[in-house]
N, C-alpha and C. Protein backbone atom coordinates (compact mmCIF):
# COMPACT_ATOMS: atom_id res chain seq x y z
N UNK A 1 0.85 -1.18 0.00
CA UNK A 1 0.00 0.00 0.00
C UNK A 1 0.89 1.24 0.00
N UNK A 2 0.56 2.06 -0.61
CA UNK A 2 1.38 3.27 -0.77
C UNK A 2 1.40 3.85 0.42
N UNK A 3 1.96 5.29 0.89
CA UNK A 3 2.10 5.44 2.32
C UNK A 3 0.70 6.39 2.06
N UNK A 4 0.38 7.51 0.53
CA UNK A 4 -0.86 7.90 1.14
C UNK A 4 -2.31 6.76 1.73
N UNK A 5 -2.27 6.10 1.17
CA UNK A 5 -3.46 4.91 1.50
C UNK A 5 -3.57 4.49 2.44
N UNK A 6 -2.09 4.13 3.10
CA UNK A 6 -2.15 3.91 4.66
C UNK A 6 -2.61 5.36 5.12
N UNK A 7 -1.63 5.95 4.89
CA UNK A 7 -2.14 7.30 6.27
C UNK A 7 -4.10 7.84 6.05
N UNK A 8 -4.04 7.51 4.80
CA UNK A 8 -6.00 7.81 4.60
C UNK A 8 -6.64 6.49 5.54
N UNK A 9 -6.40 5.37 5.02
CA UNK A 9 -6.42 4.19 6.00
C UNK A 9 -6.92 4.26 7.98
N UNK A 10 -5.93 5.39 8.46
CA UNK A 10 -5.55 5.67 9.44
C UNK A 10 -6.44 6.51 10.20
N UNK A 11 -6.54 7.72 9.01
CA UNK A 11 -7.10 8.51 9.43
C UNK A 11 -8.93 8.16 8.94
N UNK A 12 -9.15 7.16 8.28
CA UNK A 12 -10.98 6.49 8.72
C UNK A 12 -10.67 5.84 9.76
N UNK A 13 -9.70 4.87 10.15
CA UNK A 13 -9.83 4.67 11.47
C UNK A 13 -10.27 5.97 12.59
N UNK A 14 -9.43 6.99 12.53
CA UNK A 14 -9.75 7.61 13.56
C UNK A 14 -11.44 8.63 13.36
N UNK A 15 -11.83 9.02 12.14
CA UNK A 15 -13.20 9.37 11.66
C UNK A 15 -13.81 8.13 12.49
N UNK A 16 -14.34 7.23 12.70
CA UNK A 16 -14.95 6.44 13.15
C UNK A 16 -14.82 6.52 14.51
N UNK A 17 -13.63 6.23 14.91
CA UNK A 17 -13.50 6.40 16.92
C UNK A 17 -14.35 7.61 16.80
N UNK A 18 -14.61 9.05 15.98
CA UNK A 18 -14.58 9.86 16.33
C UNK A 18 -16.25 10.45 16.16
N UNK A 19 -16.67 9.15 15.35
CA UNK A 19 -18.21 9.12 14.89
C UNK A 19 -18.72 8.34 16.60
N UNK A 20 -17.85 7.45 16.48
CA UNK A 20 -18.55 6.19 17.76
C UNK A 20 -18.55 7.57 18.82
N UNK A 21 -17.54 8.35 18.83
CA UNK A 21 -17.48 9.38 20.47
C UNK A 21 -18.83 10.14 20.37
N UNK A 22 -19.31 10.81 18.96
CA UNK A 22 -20.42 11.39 18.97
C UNK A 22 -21.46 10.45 19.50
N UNK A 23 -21.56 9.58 18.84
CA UNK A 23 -23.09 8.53 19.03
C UNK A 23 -22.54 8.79 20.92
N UNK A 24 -21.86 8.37 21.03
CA UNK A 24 -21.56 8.48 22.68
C UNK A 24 -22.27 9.28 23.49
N UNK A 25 -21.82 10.43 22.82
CA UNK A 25 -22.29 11.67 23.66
C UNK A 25 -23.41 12.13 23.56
N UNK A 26 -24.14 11.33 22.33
CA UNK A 26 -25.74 11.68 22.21
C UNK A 26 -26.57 10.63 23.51
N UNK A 27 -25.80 9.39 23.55
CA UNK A 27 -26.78 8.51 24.62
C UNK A 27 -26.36 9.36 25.41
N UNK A 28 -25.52 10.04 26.03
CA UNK A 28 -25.20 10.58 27.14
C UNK A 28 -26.02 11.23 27.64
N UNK A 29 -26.54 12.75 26.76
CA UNK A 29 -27.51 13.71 26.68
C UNK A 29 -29.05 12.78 26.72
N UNK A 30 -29.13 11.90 25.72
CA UNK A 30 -30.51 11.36 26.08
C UNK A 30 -30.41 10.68 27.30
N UNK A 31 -29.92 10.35 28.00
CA UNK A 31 -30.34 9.84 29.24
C UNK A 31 -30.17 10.70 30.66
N UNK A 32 -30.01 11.98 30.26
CA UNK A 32 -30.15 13.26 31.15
C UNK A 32 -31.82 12.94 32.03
N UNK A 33 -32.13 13.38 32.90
CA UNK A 33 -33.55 13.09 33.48
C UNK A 33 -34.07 11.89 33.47
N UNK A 34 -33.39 11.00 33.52
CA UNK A 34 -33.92 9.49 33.24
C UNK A 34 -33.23 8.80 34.69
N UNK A 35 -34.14 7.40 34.87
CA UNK A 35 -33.54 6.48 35.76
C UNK A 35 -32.26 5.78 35.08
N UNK A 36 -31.58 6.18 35.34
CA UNK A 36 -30.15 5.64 35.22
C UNK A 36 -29.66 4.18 35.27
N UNK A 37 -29.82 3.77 36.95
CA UNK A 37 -29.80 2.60 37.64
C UNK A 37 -30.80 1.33 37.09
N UNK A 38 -32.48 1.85 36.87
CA UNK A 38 -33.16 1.17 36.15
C UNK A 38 -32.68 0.83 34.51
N UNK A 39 -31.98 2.20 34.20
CA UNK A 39 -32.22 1.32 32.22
C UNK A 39 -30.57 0.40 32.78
N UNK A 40 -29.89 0.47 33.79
CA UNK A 40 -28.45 0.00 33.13
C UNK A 40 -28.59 -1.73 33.68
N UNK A 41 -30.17 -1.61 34.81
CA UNK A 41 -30.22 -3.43 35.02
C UNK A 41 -30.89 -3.65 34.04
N UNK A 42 -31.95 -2.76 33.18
CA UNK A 42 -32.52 -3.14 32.26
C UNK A 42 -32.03 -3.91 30.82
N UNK A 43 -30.86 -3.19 30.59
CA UNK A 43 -29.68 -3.39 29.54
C UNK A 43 -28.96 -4.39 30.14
N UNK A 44 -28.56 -4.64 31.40
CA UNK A 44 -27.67 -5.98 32.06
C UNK A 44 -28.58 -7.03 31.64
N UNK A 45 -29.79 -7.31 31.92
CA UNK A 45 -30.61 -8.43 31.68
C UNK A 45 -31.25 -8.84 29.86
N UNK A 46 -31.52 -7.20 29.36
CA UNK A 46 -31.66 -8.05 28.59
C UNK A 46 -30.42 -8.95 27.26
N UNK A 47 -29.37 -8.11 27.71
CA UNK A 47 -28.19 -8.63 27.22
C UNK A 47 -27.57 -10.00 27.79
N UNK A 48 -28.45 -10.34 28.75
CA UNK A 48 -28.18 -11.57 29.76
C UNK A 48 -26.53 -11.63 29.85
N UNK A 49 -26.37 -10.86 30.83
CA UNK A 49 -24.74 -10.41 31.10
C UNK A 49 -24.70 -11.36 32.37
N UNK A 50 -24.00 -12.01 32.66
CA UNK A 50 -23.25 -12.73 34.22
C UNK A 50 -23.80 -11.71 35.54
N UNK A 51 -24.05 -11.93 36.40
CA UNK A 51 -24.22 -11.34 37.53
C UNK A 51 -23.34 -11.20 37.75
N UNK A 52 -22.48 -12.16 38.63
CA UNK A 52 -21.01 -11.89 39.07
C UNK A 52 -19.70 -11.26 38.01
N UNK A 53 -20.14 -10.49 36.83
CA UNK A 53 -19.69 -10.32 36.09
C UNK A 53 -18.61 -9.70 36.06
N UNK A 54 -17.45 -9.34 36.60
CA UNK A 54 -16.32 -7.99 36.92
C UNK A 54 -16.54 -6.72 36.24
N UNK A 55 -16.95 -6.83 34.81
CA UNK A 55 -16.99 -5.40 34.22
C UNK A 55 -18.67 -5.05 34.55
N UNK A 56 -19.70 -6.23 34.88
CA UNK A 56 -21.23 -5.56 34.79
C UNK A 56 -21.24 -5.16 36.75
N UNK A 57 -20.14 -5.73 37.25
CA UNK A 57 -20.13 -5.21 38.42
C UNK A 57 -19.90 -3.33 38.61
N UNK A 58 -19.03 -3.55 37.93
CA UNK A 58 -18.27 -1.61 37.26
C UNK A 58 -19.59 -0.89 37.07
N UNK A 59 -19.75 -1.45 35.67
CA UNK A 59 -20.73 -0.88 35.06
C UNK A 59 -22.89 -0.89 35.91
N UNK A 60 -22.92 -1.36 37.15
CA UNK A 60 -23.94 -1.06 37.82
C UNK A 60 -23.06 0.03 38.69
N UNK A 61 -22.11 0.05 39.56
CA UNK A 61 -21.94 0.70 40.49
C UNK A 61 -21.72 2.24 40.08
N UNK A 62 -21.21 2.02 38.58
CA UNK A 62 -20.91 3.36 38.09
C UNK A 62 -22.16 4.20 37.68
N UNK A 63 -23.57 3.10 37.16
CA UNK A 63 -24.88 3.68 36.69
C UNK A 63 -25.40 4.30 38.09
N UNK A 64 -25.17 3.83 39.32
CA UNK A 64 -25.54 4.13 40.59
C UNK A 64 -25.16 5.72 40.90
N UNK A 65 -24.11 5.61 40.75
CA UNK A 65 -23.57 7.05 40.97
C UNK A 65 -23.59 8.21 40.14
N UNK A 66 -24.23 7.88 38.88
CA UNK A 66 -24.39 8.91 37.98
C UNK A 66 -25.46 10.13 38.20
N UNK A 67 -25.28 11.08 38.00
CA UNK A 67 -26.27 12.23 38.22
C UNK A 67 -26.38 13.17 36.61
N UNK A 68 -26.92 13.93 36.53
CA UNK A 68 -27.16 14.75 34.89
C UNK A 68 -26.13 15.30 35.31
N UNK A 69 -25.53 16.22 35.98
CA UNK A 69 -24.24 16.86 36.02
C UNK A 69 -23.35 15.96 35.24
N UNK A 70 -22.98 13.95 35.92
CA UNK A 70 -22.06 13.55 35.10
C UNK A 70 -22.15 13.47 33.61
N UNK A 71 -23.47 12.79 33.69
CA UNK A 71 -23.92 12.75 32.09
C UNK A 71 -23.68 13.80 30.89
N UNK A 72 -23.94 15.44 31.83
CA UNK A 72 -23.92 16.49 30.87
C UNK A 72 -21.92 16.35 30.35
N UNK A 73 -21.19 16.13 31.74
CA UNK A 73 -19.81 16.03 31.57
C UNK A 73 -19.17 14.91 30.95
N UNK A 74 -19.82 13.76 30.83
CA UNK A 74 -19.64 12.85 30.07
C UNK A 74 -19.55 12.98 28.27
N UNK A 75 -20.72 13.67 28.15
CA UNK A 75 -20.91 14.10 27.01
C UNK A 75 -20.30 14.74 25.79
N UNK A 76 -19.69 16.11 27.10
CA UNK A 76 -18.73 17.22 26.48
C UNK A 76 -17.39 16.31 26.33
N UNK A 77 -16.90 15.67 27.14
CA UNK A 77 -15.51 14.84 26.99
C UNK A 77 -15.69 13.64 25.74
N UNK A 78 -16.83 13.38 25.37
CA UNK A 78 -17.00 12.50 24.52
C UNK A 78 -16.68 13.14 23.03
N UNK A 79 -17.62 14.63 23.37
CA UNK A 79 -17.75 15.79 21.81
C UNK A 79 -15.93 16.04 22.24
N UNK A 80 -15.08 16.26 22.54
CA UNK A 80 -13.83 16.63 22.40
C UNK A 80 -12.95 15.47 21.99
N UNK A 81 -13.28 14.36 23.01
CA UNK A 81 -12.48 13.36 22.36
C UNK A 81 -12.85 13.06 20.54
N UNK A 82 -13.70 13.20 20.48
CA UNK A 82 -14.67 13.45 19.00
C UNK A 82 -13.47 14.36 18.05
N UNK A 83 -13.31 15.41 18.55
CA UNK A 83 -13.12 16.70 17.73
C UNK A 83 -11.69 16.48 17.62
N UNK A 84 -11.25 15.71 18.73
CA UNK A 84 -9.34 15.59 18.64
C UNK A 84 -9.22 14.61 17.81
N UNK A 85 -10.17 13.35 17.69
CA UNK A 85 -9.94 12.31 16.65
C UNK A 85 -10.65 12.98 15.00
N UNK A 86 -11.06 13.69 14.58
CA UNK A 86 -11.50 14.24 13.35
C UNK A 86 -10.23 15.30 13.19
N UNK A 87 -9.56 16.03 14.19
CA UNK A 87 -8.72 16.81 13.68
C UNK A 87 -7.37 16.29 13.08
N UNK A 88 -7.18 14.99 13.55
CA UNK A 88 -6.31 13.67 13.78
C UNK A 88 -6.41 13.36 12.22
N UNK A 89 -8.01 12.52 11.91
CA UNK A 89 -7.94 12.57 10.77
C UNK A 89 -7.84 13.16 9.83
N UNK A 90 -7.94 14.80 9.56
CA UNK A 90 -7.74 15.83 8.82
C UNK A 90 -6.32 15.51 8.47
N UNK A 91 -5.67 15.92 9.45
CA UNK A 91 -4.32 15.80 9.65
C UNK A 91 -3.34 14.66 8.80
N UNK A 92 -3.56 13.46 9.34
CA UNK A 92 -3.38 12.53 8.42
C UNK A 92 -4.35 12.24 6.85
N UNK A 93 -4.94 12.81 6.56
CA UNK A 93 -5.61 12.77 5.54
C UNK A 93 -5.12 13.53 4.48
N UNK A 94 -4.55 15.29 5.07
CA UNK A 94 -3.85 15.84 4.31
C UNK A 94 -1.78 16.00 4.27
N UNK A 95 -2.07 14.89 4.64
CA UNK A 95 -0.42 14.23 5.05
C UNK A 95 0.23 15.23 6.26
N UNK A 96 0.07 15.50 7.53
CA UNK A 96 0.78 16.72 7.93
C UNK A 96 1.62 15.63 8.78
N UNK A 97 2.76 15.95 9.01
CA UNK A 97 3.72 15.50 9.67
C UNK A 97 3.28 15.67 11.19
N UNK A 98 2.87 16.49 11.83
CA UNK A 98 2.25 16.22 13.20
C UNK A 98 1.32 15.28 13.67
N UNK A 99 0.57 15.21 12.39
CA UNK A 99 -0.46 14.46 12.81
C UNK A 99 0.37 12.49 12.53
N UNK A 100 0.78 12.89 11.93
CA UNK A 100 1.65 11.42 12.09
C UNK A 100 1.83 11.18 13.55
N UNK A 101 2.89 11.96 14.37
CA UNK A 101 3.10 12.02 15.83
C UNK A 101 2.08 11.87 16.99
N UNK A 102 1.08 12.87 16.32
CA UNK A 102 -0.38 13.20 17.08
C UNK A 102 -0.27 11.23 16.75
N UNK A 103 -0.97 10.96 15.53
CA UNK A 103 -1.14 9.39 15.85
C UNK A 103 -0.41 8.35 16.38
N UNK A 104 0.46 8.58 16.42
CA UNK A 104 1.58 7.96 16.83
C UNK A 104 2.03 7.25 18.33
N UNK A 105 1.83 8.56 18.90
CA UNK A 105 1.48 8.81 20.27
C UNK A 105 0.33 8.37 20.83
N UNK A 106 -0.51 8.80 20.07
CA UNK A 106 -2.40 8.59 20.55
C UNK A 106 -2.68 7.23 20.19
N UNK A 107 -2.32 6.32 19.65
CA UNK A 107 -2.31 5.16 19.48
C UNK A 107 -1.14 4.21 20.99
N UNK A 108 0.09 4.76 20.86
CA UNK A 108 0.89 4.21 21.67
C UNK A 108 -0.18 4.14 22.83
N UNK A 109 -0.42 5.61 23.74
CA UNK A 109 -0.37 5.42 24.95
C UNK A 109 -1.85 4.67 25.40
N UNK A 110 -2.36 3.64 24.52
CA UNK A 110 -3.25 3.18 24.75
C UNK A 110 -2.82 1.33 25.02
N UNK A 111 -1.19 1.08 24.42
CA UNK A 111 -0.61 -0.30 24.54
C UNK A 111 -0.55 -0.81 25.73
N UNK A 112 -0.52 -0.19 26.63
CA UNK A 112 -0.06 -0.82 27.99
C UNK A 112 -1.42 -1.66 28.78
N UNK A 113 -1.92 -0.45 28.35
CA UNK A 113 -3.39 -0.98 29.33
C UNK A 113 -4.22 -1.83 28.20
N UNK A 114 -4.00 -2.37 27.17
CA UNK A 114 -4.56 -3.02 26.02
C UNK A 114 -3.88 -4.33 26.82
N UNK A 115 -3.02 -4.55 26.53
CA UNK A 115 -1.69 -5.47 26.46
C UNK A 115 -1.99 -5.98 27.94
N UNK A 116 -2.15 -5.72 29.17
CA UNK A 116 -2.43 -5.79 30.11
C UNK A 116 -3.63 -6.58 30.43
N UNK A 117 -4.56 -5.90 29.74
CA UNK A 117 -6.02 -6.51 29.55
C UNK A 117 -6.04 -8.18 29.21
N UNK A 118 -4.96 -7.67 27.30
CA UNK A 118 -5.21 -8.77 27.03
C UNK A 118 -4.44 -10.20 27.59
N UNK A 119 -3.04 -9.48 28.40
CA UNK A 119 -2.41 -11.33 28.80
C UNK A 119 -3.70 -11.54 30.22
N UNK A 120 -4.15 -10.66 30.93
CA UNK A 120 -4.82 -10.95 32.42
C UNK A 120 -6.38 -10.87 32.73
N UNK A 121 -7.03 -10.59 31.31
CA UNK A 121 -8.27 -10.65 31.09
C UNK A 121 -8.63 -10.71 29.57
N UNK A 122 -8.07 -11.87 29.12
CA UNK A 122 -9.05 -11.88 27.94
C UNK A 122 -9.69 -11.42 27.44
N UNK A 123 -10.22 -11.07 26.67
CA UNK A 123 -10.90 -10.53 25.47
C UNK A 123 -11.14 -10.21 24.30
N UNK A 124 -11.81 -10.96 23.06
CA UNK A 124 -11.17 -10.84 21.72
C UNK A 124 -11.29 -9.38 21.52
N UNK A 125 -12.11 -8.40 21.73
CA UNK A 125 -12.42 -7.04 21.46
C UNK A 125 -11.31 -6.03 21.66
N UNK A 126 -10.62 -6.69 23.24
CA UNK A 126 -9.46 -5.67 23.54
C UNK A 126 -8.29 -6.28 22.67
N UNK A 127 -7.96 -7.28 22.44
CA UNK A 127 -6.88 -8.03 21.15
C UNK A 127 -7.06 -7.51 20.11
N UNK A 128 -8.34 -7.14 19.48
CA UNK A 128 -8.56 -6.42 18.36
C UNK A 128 -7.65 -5.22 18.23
N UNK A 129 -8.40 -4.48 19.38
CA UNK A 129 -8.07 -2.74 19.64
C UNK A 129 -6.44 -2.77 19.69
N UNK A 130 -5.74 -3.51 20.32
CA UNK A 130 -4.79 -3.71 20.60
C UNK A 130 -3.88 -4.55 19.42
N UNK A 131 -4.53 -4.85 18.39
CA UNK A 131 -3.74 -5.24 17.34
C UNK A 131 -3.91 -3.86 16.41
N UNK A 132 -4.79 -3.37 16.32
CA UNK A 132 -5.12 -2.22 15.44
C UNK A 132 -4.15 -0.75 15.65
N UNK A 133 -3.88 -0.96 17.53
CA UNK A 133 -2.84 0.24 17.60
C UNK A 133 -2.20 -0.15 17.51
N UNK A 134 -1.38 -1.18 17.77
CA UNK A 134 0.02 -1.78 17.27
C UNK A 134 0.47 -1.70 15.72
N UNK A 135 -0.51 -1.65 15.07
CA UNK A 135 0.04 -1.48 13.78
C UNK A 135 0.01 -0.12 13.37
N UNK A 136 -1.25 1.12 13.76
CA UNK A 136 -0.91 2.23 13.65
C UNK A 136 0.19 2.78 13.83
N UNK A 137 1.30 2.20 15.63
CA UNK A 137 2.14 2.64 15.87
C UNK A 137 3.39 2.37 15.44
N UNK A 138 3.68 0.96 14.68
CA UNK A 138 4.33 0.31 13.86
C UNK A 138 4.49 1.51 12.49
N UNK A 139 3.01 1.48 11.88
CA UNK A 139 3.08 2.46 10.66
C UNK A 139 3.74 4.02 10.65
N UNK A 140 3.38 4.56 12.06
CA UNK A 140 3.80 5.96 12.00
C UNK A 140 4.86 6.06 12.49
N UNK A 141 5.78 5.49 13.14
CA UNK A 141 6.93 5.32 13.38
C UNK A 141 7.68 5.04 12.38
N UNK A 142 7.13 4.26 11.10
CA UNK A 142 7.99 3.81 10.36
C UNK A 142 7.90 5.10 9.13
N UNK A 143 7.09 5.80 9.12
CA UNK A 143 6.39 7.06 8.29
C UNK A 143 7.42 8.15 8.94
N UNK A 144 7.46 8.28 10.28
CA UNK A 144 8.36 9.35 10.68
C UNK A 144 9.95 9.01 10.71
N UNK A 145 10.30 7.77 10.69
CA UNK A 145 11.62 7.72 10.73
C UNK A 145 12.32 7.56 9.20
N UNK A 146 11.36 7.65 8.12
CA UNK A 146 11.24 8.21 6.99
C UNK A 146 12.07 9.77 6.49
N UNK A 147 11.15 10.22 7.35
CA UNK A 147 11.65 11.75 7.42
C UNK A 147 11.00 12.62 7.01
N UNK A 148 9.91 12.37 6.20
CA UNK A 148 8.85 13.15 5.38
C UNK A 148 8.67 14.32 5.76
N UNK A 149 8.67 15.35 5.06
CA UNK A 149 8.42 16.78 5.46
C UNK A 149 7.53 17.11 4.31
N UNK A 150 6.35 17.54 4.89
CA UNK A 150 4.99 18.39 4.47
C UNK A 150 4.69 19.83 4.31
């Protein structure tokens, strides 16, 4: 693949994280004034999730404690994480040498706790995520030690 195809490649990867952050931040806002605690056993059951589950354990205690304040703040961090992954893809889309780094980085510092996950909790989803930045960070490393100037 040529290096523009990868870096376009790269940067729909990050358009998408950055679509999924919106959809995010819209459930966020719609569930402002709502029972919280009720829709999140509602969603535990009908997804027939484990009781003793470790992450549906998280994920009740955290629906417990939620208030519209978090939700409204949930939201806004979702629309930014949004706006840093679309600027990401701009970036790499119109080849800029930062945004190589920007990805570079923003991919790395997500290995540890991937990698972690995956030798001490399984999961094909986090192996995924964690094969997907590994190769981003593989690619832009190998893009910047290139030398390319834009």
């Amino acid at each position: 693949m040529r290096l523009t195809g990868a870096l376009r490649s790269v940067a729909v990867v990050e358009v998408v994280k950055g679509g999924v952050a919106v959809a995010l931040a819209l459930v966020f806002v719609s569930m402002v004034h709502h029972d919280i605690p009720r829709a999140a056993a509602d969603l535990a059951g009908r997804w027939h999730l484990h009781p003793d589950g470790r992450y549906l354990r998280l994920f009740m205690r955290s629906a417990n404690q939620l208030t519209d304040t978090h939700l409204w703040l949930l939201a806004l961090a979702a629309l930014l994480y949004a706006l840093v992954r679309f600027v990401e893809a701009y970036g790499l889309w119109r080849e800029r040498r930062w945004a190589e780094w920007f990805a570079a980085l923003g991919a790395g510092i997500y290995l540890p706790f991937e990698l972690y996950e995956t030798l001490f909790h399984f999961n094909g989803l986090v192996l995924a995520a964690l094969l997907v930045n590994l190769t981003i960070v593989m690619f832009m490393a190998a893009a910047l030690r290139r030398g390319r100037s834009f």
